[in-house]
Protein backbone atom coordinates (compact mmCIF):
# COMPACT_ATOMS: atom_id res chain seq x y z
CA UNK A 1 -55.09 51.42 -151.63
CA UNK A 2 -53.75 54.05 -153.98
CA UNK A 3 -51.29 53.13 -156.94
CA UNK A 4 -48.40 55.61 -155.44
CA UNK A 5 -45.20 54.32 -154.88
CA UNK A 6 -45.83 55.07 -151.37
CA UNK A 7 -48.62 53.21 -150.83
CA UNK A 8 -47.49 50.05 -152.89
CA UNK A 9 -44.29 50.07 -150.69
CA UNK A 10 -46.22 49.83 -147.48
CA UNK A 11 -48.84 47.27 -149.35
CA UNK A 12 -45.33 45.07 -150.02
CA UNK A 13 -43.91 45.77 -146.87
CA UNK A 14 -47.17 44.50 -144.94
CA UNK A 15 -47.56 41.58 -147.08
CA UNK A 16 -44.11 40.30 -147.06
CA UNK A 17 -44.26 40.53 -143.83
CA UNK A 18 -47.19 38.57 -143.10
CA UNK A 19 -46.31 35.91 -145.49
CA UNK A 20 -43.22 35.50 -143.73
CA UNK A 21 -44.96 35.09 -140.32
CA UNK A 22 -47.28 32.45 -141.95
CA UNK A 23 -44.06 30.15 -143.54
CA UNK A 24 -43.02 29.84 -139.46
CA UNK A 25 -41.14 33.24 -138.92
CA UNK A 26 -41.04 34.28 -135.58
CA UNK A 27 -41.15 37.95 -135.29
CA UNK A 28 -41.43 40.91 -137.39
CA UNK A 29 -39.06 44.21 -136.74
CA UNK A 30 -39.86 47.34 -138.83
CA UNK A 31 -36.08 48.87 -139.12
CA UNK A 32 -35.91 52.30 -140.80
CA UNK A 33 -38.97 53.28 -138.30
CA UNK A 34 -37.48 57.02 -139.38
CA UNK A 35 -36.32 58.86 -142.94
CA UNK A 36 -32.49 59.30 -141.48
CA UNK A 37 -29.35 60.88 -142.26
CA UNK A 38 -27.11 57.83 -143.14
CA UNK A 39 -23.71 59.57 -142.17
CA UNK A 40 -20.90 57.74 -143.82
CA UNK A 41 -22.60 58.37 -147.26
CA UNK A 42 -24.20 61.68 -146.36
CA UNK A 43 -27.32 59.88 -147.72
CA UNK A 44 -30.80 60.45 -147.03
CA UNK A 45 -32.88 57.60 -146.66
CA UNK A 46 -36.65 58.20 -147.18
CA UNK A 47 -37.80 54.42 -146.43
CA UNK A 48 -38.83 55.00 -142.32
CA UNK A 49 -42.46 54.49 -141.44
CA UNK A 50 -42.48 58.37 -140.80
CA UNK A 51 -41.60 61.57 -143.05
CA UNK A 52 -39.13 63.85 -141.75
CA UNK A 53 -39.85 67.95 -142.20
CA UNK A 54 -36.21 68.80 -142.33
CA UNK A 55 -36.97 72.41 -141.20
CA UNK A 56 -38.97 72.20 -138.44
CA UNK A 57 -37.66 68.47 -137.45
CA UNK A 58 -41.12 67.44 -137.05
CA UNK A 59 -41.96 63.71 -138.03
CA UNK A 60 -45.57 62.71 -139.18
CA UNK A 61 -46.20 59.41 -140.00
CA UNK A 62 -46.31 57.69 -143.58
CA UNK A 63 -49.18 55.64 -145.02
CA UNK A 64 -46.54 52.59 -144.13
CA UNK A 65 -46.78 53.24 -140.43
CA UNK A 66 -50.31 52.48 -140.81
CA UNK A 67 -50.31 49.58 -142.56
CA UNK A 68 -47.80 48.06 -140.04
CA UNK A 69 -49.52 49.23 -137.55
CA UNK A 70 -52.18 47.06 -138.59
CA UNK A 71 -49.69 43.93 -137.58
CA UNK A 72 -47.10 45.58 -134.58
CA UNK A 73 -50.13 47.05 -132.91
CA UNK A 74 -52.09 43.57 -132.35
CA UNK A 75 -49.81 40.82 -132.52
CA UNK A 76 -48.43 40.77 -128.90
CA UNK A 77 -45.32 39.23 -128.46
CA UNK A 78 -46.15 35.81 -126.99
CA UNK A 79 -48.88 35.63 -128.86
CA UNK A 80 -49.03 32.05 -130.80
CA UNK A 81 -50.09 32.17 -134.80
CA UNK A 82 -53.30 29.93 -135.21
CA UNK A 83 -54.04 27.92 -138.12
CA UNK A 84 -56.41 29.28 -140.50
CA UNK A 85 -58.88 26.85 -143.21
CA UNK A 86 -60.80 27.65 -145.96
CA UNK A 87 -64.23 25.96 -146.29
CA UNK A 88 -63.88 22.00 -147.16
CA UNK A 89 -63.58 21.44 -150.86
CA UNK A 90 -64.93 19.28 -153.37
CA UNK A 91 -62.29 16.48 -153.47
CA UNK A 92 -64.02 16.35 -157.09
CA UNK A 93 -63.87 19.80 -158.29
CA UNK A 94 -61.15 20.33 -160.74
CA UNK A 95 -61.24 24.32 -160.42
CA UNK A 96 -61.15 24.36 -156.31
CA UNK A 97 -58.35 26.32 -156.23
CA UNK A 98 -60.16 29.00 -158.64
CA UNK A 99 -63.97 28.36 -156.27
CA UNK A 100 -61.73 29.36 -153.43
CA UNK A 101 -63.22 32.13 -151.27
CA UNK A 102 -60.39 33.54 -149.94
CA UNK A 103 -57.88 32.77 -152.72
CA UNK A 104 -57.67 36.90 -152.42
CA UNK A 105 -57.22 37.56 -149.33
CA UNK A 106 -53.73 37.40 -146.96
CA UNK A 107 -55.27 35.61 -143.72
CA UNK A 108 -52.95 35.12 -140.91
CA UNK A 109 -54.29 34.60 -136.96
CA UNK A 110 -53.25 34.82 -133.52
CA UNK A 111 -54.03 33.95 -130.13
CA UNK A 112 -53.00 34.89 -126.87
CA UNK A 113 -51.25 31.88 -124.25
CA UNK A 114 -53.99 32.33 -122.33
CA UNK A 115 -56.45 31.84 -125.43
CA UNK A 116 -58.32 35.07 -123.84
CA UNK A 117 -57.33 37.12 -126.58
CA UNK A 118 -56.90 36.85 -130.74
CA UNK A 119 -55.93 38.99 -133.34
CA UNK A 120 -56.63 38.07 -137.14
CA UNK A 121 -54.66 40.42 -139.97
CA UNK A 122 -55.60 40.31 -143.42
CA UNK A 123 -55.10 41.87 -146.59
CA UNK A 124 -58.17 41.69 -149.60
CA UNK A 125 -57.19 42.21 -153.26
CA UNK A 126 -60.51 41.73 -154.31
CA UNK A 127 -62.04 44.35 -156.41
CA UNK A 128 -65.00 45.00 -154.37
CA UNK A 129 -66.58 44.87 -150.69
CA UNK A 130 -66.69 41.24 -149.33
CA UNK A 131 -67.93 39.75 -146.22
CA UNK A 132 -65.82 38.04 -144.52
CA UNK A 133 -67.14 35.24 -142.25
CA UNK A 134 -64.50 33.81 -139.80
CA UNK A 135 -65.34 30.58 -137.58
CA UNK A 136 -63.20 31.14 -134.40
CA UNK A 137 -62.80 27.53 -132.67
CA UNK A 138 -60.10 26.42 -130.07
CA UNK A 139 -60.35 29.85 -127.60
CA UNK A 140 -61.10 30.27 -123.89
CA UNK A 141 -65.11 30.20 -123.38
CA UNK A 142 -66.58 33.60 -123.62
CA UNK A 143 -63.74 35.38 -125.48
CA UNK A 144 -66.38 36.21 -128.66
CA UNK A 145 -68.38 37.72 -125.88
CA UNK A 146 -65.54 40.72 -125.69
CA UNK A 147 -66.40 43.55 -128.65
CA UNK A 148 -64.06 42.31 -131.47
CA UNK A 149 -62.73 45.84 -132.76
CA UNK A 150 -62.59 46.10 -136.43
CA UNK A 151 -59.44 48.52 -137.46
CA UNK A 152 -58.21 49.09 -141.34
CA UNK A 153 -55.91 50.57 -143.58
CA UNK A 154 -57.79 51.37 -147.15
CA UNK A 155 -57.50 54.09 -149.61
CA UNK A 156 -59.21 56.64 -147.73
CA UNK A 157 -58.23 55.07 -144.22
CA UNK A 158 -55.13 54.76 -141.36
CA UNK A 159 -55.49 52.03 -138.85
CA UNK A 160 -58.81 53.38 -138.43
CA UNK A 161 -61.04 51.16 -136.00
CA UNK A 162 -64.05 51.54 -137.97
CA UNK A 163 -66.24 50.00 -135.15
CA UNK A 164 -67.18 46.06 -133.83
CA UNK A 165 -67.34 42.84 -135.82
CA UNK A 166 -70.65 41.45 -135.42
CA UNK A 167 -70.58 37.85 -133.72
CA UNK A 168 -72.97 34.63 -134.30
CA UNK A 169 -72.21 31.95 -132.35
CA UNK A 170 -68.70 31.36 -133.04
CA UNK A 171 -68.82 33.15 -136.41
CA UNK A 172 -67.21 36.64 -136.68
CA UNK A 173 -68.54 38.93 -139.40
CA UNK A 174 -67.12 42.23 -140.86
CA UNK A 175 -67.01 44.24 -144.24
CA UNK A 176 -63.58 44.41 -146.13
CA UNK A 177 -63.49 47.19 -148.56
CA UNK A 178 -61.15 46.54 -151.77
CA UNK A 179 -58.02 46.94 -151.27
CA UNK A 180 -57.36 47.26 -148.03
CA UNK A 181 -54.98 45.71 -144.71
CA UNK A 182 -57.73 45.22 -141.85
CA UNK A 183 -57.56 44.00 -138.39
CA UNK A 184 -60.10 42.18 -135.95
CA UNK A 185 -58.92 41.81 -132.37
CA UNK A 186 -60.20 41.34 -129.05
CA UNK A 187 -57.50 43.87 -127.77
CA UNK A 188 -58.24 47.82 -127.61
C-alpha cells in the first residue's frame, strides 16, 4: 500500500485490529465511521473511514473504509474465529522461526455456526507476489464446492473482489500482491 499517512493509518488500523481479534477479542467496532464536527472543542476530526466535502456535504469514502471493509464486510457476527497452523516444523531446525512461510503475513479465520460458511483475512508484508496455499479442514462437506471470492485492498485496489480462489481438494489457492489486506470468503 502507499507510504501516505493515510494509507499507513488504515494499514495500522486493520492490523491492530486483527491482532486483537486473534489474542481472544470478541468484536471489532470502527468508531469515527465519519470526519465530524466535535462541538465542545469546535474541532474537526479527520480520522472517520470517510472524507467529508464541507461544501457540498458529500462524504466519499477513505482508503481506511476499504481496508476495514476487508474485516466488517465478512466476519458475520456469530461467526466463530478458527485456528490457523503453519506447516509442521523441524523440531531440529534452529532458524524455524526465520524458514517460516507465513512469518509475513497477518492470518486470522472464521467460520460460520453452521460451518457452511468461512471467511479468512490477511495482511502480506512481503515484498513481492506470493501464493498462498490454505488447507481448510473441520467445515460442513461441500462448502469448498461454493466459489470462494477473492476481495483485496492493495496499492492500486479497494475491497476489490478480484475474482475466485482456485480449490484442490481441500486446498485453497490465491495470489497476494505485496502489500496488501485481502479477503477469501464463501459469502458474496
Amino acid at each position: 500500500m502507499e507510504s501516505s499517512s493515510r494509507s499507513s493509518i488504515s494499514w495500522r488500523s486493520t492490523r491492530r485490529l486483527l491482532k486483537r481479534l486473534n489474542e481472544g477479542l470478541g468484536a471489532g467496532l470502527a468508531w469515527d465511521a465519519f470526519d465530524n464536527l466535535h462541538e465542545h472543542d469546535a474541532a474537526w476530526a479527520i480520522y472517520g473511514l470517510f472524507k467529508t466535502d464541507r461544501s457540498r456535504w458529500r462524504y466519499t469514502p477513505k482508503r481506511r473504509y476499504y481496508s476495514a471493509r476487508q474485516v466488517y464486510r465478512f466476519v458475520k457476527p456469530g461467526f466463530l474465529r478458527a485456528e490457523i497452523s503453519g506447516a509442521a516444523r523441524d523440531p531440529n531446525d534452529v532458524f524455524a522461526t526465520w524458514h517460516e512461510p507465513t512469518r509475513h503475513l497477518l492470518l486470522s479465520a472464521y467460520v460460520s455456526p453452521d460451518r457452511r460458511d468461512f471467511t479468512i483475512v490477511g495482511m502480506s508484508t512481503v515484498e513481492a507476489d506470493t501464493e498462498l496455499r490454505i488447507a481448510v479442514e473441520g467445515i460442513e462437506a461441500g462448502v469448498l464446492e461454493k466459489k470462494i471470492a477473492y476481495y483485496r485492498t492493495s496499492r492500486n485496489e479497494d475491497c476489490r473482489r478480484i475474482g475466485e480462489a482456485s480449490v484442490s481438494g481441500s486446498e485453497i489457492r490465491f495470489v497476494v500482491p505485496e502489500n496488501s489486506i485481502f479477503t477469501v470468503t464463501t459469502l458474496e
